[in-house]
C-alpha atoms as a PDB file:
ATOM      1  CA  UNK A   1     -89.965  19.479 -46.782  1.00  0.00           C
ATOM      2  CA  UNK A   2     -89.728  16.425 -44.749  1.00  0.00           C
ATOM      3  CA  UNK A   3     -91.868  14.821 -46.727  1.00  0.00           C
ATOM      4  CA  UNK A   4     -89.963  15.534 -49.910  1.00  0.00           C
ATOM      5  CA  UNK A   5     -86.622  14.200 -48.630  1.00  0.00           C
ATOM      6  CA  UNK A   6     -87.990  10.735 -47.433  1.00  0.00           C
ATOM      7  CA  UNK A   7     -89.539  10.606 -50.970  1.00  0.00           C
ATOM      8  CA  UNK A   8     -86.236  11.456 -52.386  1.00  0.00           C
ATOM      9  CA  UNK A   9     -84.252   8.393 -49.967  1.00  0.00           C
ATOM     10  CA  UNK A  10     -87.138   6.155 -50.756  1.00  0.00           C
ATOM     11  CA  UNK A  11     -86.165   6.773 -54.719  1.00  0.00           C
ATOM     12  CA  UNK A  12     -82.823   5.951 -53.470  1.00  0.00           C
ATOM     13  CA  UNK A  13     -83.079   3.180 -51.687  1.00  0.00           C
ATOM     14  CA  UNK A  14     -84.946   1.743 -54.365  1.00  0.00           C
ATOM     15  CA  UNK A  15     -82.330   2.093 -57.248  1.00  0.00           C
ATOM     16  CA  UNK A  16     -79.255   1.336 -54.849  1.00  0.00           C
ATOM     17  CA  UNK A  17     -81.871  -2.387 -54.163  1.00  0.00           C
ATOM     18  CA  UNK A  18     -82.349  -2.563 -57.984  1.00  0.00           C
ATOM     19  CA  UNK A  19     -78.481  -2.543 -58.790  1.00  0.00           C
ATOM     20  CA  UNK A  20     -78.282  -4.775 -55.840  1.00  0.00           C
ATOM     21  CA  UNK A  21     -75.635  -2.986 -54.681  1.00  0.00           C
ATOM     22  CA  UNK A  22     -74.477  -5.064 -51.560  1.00  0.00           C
ATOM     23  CA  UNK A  23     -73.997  -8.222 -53.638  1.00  0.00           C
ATOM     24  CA  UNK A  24     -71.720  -5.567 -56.242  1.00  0.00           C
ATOM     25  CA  UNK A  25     -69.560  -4.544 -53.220  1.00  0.00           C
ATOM     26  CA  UNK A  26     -69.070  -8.034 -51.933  1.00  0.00           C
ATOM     27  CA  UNK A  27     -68.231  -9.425 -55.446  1.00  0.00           C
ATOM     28  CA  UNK A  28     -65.957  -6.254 -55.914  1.00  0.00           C
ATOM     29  CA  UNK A  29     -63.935  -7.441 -53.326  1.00  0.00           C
ATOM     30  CA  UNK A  30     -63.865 -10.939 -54.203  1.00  0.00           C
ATOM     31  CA  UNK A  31     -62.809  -9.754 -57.100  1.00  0.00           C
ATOM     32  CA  UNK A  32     -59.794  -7.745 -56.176  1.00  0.00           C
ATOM     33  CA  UNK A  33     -58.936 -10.419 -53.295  1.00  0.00           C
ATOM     34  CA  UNK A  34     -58.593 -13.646 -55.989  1.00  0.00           C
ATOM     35  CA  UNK A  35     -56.818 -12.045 -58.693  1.00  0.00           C
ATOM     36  CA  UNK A  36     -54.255 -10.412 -56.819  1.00  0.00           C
ATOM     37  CA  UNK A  37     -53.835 -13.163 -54.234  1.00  0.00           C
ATOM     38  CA  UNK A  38     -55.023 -16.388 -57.033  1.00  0.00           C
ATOM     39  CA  UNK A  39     -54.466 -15.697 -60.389  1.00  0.00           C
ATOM     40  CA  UNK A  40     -51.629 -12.933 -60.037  1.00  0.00           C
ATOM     41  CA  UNK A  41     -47.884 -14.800 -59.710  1.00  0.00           C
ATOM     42  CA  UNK A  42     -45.635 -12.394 -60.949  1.00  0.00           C
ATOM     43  CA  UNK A  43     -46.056  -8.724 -60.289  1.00  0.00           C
ATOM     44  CA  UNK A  44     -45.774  -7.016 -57.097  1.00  0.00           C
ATOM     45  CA  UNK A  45     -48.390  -5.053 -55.081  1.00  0.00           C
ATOM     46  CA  UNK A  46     -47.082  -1.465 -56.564  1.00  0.00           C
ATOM     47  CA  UNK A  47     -47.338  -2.519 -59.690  1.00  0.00           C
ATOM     48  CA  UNK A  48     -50.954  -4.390 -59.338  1.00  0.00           C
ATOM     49  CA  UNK A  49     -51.861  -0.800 -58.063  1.00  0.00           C
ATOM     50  CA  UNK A  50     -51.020   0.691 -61.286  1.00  0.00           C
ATOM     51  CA  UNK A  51     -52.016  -1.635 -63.649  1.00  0.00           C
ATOM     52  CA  UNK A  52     -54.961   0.403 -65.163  1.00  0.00           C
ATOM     53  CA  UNK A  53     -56.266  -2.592 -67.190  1.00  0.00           C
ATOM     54  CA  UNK A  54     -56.454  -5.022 -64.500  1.00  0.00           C
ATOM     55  CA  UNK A  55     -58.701  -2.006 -62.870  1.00  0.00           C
ATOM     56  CA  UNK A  56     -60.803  -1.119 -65.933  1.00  0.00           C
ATOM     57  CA  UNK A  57     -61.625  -4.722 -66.816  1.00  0.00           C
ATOM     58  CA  UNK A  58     -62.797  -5.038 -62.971  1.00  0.00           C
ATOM     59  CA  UNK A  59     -64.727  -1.854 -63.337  1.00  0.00           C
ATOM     60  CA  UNK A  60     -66.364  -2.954 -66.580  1.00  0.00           C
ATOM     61  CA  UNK A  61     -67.276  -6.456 -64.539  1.00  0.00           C
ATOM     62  CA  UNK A  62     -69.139  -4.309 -61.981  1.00  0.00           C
ATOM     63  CA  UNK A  63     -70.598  -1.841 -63.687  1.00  0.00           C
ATOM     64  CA  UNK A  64     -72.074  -4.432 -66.000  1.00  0.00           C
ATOM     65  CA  UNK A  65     -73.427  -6.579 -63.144  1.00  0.00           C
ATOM     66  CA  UNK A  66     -75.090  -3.317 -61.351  1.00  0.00           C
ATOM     67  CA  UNK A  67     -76.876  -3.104 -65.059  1.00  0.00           C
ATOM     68  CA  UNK A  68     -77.833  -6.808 -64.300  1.00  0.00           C
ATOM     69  CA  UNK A  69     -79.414  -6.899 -61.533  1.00  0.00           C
ATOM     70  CA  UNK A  70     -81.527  -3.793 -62.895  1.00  0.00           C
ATOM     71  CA  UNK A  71     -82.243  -5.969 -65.979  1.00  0.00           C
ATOM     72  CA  UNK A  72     -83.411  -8.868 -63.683  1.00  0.00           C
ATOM     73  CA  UNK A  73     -85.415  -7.498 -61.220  1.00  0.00           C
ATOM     74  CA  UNK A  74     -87.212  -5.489 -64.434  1.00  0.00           C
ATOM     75  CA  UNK A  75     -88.080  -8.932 -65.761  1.00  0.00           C
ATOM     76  CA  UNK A  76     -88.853  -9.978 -61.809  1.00  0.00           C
ATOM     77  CA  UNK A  77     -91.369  -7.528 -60.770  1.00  0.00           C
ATOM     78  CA  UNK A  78     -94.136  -9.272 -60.830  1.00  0.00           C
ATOM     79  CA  UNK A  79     -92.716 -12.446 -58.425  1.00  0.00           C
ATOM     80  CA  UNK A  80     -90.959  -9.735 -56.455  1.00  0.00           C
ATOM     81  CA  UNK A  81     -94.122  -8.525 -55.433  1.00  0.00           C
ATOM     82  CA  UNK A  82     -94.732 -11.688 -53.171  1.00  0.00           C
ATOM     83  CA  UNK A  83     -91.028 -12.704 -52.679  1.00  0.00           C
ATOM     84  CA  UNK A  84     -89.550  -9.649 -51.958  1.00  0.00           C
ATOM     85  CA  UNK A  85     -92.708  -7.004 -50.618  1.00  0.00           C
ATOM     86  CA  UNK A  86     -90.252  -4.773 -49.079  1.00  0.00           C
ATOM     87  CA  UNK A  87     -88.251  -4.062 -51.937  1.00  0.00           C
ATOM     88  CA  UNK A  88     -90.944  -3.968 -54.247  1.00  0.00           C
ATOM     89  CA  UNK A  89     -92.773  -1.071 -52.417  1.00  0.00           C
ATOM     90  CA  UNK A  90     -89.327   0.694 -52.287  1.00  0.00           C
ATOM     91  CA  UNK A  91     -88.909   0.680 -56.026  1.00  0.00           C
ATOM     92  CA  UNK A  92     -92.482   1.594 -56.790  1.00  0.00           C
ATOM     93  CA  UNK A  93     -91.203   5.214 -55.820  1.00  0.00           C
ATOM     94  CA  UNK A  94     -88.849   5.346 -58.735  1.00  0.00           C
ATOM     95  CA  UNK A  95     -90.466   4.458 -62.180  1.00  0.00           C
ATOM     96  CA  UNK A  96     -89.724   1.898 -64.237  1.00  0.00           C
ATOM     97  CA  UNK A  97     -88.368   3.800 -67.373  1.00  0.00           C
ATOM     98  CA  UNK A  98     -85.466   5.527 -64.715  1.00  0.00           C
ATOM     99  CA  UNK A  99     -84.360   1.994 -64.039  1.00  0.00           C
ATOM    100  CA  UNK A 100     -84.380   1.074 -67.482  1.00  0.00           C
ATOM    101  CA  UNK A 101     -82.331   4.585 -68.706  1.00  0.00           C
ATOM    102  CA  UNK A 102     -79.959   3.415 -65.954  1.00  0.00           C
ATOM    103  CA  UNK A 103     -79.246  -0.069 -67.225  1.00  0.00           C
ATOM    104  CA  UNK A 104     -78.443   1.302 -70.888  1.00  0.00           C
ATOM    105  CA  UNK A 105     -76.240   3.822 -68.906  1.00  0.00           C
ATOM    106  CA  UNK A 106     -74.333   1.549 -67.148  1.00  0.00           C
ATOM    107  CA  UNK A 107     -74.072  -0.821 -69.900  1.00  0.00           C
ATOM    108  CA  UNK A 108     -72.887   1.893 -72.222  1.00  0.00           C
ATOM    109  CA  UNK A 109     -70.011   3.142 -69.796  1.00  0.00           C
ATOM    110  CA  UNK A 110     -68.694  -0.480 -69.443  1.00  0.00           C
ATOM    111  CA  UNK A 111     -68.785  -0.997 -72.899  1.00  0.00           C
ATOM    112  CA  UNK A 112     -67.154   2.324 -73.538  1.00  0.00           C
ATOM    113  CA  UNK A 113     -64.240   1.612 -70.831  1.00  0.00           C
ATOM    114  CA  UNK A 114     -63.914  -2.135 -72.414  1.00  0.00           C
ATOM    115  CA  UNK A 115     -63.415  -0.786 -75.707  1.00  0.00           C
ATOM    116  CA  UNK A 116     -60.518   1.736 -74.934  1.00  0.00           C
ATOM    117  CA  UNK A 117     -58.892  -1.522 -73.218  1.00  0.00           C
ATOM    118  CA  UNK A 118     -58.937  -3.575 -76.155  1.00  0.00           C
ATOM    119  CA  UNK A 119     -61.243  -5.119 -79.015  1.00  0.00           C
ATOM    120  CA  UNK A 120     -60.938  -8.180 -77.211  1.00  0.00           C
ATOM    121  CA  UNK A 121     -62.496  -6.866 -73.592  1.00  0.00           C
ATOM    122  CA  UNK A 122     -65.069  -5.370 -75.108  1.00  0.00           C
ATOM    123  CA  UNK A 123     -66.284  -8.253 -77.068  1.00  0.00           C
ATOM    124  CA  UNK A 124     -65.476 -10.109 -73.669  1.00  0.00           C
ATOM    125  CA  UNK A 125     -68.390  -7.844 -72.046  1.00  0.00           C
ATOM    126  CA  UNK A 126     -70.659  -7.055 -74.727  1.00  0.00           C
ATOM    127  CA  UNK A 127     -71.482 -11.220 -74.631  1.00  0.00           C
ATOM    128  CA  UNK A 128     -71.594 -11.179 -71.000  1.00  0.00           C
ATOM    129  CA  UNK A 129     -74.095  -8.113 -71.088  1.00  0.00           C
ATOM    130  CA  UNK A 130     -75.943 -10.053 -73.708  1.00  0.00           C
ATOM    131  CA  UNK A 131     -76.048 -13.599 -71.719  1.00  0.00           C
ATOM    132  CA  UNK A 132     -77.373 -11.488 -68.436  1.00  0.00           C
ATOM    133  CA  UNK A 133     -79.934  -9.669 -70.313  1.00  0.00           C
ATOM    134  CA  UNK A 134     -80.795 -12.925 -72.192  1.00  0.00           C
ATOM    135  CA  UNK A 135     -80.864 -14.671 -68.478  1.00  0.00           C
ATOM    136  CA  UNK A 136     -83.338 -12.441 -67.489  1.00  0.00           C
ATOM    137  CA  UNK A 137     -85.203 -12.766 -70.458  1.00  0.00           C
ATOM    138  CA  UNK A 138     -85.766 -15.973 -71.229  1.00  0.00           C
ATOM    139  CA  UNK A 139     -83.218 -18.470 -69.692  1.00  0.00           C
ATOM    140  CA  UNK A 140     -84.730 -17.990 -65.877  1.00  0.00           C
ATOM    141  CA  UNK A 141     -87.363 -19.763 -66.463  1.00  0.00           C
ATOM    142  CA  UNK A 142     -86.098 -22.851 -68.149  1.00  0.00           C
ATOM    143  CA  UNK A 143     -85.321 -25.944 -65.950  1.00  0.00           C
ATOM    144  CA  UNK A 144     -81.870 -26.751 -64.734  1.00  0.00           C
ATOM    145  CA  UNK A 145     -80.405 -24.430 -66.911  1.00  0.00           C
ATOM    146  CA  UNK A 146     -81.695 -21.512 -65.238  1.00  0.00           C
ATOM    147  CA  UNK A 147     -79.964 -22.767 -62.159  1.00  0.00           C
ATOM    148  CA  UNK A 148     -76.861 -23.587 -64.485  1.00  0.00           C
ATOM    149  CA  UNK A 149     -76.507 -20.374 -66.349  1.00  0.00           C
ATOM    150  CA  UNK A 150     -76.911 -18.062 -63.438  1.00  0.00           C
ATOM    151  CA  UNK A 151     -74.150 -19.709 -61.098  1.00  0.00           C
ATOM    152  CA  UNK A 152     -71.781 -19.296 -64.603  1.00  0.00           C
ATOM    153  CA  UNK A 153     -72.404 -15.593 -64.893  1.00  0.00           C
ATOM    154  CA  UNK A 154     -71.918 -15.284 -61.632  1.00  0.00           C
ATOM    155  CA  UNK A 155     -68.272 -16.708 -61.772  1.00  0.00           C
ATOM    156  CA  UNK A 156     -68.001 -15.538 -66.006  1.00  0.00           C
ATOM    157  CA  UNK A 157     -65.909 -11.991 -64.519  1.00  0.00           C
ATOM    158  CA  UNK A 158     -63.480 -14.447 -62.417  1.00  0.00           C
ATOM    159  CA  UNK A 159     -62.909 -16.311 -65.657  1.00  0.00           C
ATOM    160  CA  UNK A 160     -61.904 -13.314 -67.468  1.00  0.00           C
ATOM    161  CA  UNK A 161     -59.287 -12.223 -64.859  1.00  0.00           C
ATOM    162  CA  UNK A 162     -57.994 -16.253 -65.392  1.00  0.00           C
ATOM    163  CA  UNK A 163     -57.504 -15.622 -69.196  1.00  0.00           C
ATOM    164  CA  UNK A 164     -56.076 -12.212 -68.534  1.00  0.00           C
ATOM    165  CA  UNK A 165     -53.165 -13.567 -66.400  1.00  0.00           C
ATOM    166  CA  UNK A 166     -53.592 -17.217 -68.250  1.00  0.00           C
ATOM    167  CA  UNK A 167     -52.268 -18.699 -64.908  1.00  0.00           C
ATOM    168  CA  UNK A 168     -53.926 -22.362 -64.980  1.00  0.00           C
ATOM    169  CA  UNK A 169     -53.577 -25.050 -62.745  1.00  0.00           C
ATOM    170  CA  UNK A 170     -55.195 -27.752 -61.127  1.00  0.00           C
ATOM    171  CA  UNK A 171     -55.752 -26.133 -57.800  1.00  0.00           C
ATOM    172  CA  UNK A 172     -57.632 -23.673 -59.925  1.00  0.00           C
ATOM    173  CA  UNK A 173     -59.799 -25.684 -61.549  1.00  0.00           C
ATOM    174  CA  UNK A 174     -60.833 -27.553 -58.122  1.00  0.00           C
ATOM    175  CA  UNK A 175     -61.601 -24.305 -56.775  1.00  0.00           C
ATOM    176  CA  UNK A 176     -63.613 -23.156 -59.239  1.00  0.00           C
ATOM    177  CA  UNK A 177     -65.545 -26.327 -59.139  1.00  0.00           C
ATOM    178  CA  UNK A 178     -65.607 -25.794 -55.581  1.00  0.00           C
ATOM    179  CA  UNK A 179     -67.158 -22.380 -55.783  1.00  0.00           C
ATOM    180  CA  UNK A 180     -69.247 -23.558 -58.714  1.00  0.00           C
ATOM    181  CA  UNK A 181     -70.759 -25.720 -56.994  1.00  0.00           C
ATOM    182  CA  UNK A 182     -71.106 -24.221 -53.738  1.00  0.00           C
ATOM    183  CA  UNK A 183     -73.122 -21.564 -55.717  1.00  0.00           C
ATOM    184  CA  UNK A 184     -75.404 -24.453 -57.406  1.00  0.00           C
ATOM    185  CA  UNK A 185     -76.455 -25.422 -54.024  1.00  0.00           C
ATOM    186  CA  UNK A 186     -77.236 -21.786 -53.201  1.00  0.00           C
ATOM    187  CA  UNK A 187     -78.959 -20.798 -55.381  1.00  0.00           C
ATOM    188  CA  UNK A 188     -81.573 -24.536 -55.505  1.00  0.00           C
ATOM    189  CA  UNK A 189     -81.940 -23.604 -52.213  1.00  0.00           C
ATOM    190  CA  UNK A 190     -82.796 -20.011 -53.055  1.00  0.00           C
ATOM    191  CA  UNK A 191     -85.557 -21.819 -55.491  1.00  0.00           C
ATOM    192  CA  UNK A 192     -86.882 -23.490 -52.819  1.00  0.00           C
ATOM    193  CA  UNK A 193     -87.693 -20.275 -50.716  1.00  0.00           C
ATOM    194  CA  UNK A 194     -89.383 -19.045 -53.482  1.00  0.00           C
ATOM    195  CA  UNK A 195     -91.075 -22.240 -55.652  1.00  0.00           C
ATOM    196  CA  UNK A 196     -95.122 -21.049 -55.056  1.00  0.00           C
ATOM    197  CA  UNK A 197     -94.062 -17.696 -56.392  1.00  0.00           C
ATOM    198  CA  UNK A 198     -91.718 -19.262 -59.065  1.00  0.00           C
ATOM    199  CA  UNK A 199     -94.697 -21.918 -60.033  1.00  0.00           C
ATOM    200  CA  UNK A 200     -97.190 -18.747 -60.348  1.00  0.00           C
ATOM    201  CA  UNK A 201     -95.331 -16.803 -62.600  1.00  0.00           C
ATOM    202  CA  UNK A 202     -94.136 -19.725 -64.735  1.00  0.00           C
ATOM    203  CA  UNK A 203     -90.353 -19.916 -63.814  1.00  0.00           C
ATOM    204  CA  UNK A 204     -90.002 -24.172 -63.687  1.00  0.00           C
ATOM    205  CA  UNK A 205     -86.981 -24.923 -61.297  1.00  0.00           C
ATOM    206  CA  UNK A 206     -86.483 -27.715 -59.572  1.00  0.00           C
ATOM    207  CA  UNK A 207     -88.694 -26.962 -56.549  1.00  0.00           C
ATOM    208  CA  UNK A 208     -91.479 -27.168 -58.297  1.00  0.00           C
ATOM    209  CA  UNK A 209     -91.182 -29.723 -60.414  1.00  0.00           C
ATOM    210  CA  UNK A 210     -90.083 -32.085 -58.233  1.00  0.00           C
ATOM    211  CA  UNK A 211     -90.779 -33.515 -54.851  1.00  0.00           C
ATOM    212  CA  UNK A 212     -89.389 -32.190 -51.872  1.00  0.00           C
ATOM    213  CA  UNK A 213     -87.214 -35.201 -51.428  1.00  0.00           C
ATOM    214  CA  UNK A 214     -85.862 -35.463 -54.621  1.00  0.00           C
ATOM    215  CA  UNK A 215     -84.786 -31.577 -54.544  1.00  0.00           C
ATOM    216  CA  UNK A 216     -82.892 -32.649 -51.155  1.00  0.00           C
ATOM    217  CA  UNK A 217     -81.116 -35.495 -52.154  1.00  0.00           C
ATOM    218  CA  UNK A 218     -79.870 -33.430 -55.221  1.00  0.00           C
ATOM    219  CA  UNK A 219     -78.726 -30.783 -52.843  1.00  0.00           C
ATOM    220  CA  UNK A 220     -77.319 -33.419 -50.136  1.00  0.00           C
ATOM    221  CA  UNK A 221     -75.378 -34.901 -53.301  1.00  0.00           C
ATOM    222  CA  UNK A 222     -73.847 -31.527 -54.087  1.00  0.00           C
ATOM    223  CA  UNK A 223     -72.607 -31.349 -50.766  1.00  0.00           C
ATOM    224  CA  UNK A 224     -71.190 -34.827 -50.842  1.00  0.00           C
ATOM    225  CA  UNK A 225     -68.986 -33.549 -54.140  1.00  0.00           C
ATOM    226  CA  UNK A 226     -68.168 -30.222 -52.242  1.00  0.00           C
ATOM    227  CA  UNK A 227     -66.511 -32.048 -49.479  1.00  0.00           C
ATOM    228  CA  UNK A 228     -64.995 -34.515 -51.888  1.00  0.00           C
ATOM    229  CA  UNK A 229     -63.856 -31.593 -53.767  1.00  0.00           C
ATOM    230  CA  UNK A 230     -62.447 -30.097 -50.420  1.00  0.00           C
ATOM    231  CA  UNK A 231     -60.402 -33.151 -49.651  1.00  0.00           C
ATOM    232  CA  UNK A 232     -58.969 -33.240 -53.197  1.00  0.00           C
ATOM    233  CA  UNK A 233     -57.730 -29.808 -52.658  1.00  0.00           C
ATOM    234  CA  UNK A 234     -55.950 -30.058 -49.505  1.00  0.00           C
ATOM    235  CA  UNK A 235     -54.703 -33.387 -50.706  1.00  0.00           C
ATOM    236  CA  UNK A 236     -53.228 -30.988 -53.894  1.00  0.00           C
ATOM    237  CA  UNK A 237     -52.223 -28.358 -51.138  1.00  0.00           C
ATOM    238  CA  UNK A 238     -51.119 -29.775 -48.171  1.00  0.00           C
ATOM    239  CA  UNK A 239     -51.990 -28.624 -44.605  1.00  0.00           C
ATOM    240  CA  UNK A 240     -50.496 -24.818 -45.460  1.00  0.00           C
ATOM    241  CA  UNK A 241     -51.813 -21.989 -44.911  1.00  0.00           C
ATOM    242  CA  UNK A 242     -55.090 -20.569 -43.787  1.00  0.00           C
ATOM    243  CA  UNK A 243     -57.339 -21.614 -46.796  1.00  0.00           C
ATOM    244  CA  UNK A 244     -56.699 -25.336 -46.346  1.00  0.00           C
ATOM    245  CA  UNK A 245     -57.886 -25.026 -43.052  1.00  0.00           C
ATOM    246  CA  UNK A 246     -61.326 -23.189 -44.642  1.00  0.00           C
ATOM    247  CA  UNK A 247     -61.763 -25.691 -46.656  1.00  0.00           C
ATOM    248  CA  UNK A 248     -61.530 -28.418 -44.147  1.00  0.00           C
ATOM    249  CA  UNK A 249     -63.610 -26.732 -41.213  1.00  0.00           C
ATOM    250  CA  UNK A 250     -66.108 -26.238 -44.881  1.00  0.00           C
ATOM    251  CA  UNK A 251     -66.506 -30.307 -44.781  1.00  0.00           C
ATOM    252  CA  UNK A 252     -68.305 -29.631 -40.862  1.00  0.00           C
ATOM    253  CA  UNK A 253     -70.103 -26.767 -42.610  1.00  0.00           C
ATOM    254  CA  UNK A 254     -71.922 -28.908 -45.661  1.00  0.00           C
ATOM    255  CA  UNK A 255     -72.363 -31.813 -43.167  1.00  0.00           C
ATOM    256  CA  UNK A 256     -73.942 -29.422 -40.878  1.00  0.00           C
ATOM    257  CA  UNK A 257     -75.990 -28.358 -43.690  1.00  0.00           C
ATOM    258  CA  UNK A 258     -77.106 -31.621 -44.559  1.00  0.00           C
ATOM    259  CA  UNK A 259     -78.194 -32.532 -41.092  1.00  0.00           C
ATOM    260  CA  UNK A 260     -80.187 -29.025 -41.351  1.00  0.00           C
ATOM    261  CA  UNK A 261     -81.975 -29.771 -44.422  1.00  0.00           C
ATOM    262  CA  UNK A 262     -82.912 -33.761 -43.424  1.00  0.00           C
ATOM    263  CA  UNK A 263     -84.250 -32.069 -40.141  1.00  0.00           C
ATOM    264  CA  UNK A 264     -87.619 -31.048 -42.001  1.00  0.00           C
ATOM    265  CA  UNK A 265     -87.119 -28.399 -39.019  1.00  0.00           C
ATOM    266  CA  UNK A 266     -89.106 -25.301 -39.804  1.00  0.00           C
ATOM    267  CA  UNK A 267     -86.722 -22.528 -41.566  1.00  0.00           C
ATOM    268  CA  UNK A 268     -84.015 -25.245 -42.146  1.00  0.00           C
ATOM    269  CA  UNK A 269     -83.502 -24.029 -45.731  1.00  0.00           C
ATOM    270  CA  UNK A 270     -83.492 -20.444 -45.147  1.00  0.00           C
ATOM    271  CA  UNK A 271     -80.532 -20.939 -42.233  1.00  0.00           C
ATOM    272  CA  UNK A 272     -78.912 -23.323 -44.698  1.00  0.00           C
ATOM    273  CA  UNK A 273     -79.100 -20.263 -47.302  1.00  0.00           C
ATOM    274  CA  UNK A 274     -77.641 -18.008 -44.870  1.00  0.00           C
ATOM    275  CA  UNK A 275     -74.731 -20.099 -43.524  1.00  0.00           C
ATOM    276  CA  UNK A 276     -73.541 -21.182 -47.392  1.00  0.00           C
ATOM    277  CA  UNK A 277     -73.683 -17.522 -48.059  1.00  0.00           C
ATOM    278  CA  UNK A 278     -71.785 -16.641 -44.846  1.00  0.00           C
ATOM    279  CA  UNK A 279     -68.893 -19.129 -45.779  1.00  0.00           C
ATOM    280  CA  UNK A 280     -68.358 -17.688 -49.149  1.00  0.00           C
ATOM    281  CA  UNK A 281     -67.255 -14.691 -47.689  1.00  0.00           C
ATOM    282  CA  UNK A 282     -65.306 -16.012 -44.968  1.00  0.00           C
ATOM    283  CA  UNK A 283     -63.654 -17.952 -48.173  1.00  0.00           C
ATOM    284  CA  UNK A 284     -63.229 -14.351 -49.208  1.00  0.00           C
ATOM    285  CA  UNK A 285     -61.254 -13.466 -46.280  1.00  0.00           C
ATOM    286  CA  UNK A 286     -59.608 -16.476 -45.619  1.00  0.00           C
ATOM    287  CA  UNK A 287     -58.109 -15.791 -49.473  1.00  0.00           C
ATOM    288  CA  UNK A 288     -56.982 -12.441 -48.269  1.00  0.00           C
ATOM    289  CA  UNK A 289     -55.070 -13.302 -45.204  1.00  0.00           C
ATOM    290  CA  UNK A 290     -53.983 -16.653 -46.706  1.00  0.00           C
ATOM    291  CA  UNK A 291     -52.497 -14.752 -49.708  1.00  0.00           C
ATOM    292  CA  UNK A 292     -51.259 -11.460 -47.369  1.00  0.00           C
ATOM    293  CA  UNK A 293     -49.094 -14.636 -45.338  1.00  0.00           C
ATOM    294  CA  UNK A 294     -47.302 -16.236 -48.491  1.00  0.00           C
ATOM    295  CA  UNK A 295     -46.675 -12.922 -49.874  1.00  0.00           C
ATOM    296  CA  UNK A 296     -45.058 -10.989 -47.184  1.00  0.00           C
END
């Protein structure tokens, strides 16, 4: 009986790490946080609460990247097995086809909730379920635009809650290009973790095609724009409120980082990794309580 129950949680464990559902939570919220405190000028908090297509399109945008991160670790298996040995026992309790039924699942509920929203929506996701899927396919292992493609998915359901409330300004394109390419650096990082595994399986990033120092300058020049890109936007804000403080303790953060990855110290990149991930979501909360201040 005991036996039977851990087999059960190990199945799971495994399909909650196959919809990676932590990063689905934390962009959930991220979600909710920027377009009620960002892109929404106009309507109050009552009526943001009952505004059933601001919900549905947000549901759609999660339930279609669950299905994508089941479509991508599909694809991944094979490097997961050295980059991620934990995960990849996990999921050897649940078979592949179950994970595959799920993704068309998912996929097909999004769809279906797009499409009672609007023509529009659903066309909206059926291209962004095509672009992950064709990510995963094919695009992941292409140079540079691997690296490009995934940091623009990851931002495409942000874009479509822009459009929806068409609210457009220059502090929203400098944080966008902010997160953009905070993301970028993330996620060459992320390739450098990973570039023997990446180079086995045939997945050319920019780890492993180029030396070590090139890779770093790149990223040290990315964090040059970010706190360029920092400066412009408290220049455009002013010293108000909380998130032009964020972004200003952010130009200590990247210089930090830079020191950290010049070091050569052993693990520099994986702290790096962890501390750029860390101050996205502190960017997350410092949106919340920046936005909760000017609103009430």
């Amino acid at each position: 009986m005991e036996n039977k129950f851990l087999y059960r949680l190990s199945q799971l464990l495994a399909f909650v790490l196959g919809t990676k559902l932590l990063m689905v939570v934390v962009l959930t919220f991220a979600l909710y946080v920027s377009t009620f405190f960002l892109f929404n000028q106009e309507e109050s908090l009552r009526a943001f609460a009952f505004d059933f297509r601001v919900h549905a399109i947000i549901f759609c945008a999660i339930v279609s990247i669950g299905a994508g991160g089941i479509i991508n670790q599909f694809y991944d298996k094979e490097k997961d097995k050295i980059t991620r040995p934990f995960r990849t026992k996990l999921q050897s309790f649940l078979k592949q086809k179950y994970f595959l039924y799920a993704y068309v699942f998912l996929n097909s509920i999004s769809l279906a909730v797009a499409g009672f929203i609007s023509v529009r929506v659903l066309i909206f996701f059926l291209f962004y379920q095509f672009l992950i899927w064709f990510y995963s396919h094919k695009i992941s292992k292409i140079l540079i635009l691997n690296n490009l493609t995934f940091v623009s998915l990851s931002l495409y359901p942000f874009f479509g809650m822009l459009i929806y409330y068409q609210t457009f300004s220059i502090k929203i394109v400098l944080m966008a290009t902010f997160l953009f390419g905070l993301l970028l650096v993330i996620d060459i990082i992320k390739d450098s973790l990973t570039k023997h595994a990446d180079a086995i399986f045939g997945y050319h990033t920019l780890p492993n095609t180029f030396k070590k120092t090139v890779v770093n300058r790149l990223i040290i020049s990315l964090l040059v724009f970010l706190i360029l890109n920092s400066i412009l936007i408290v220049m455009k804000k002013g010293l108000t409120g909380i998130m032009s403080y964020y972004y200003l303790s952010g130009i200590l953060i990247f210089i930090f980082s830079a020191f950290l990855l010049v070091s050569n110290k052993k693990n520099a990149k994986f702290y790096t990794l962890n501390i750029l991930r860390f101050w996205i979501f502190i960017g997350i909360l410092a949106m919340l309580f920046d936005g909760i201040i000017m609103k009430w």
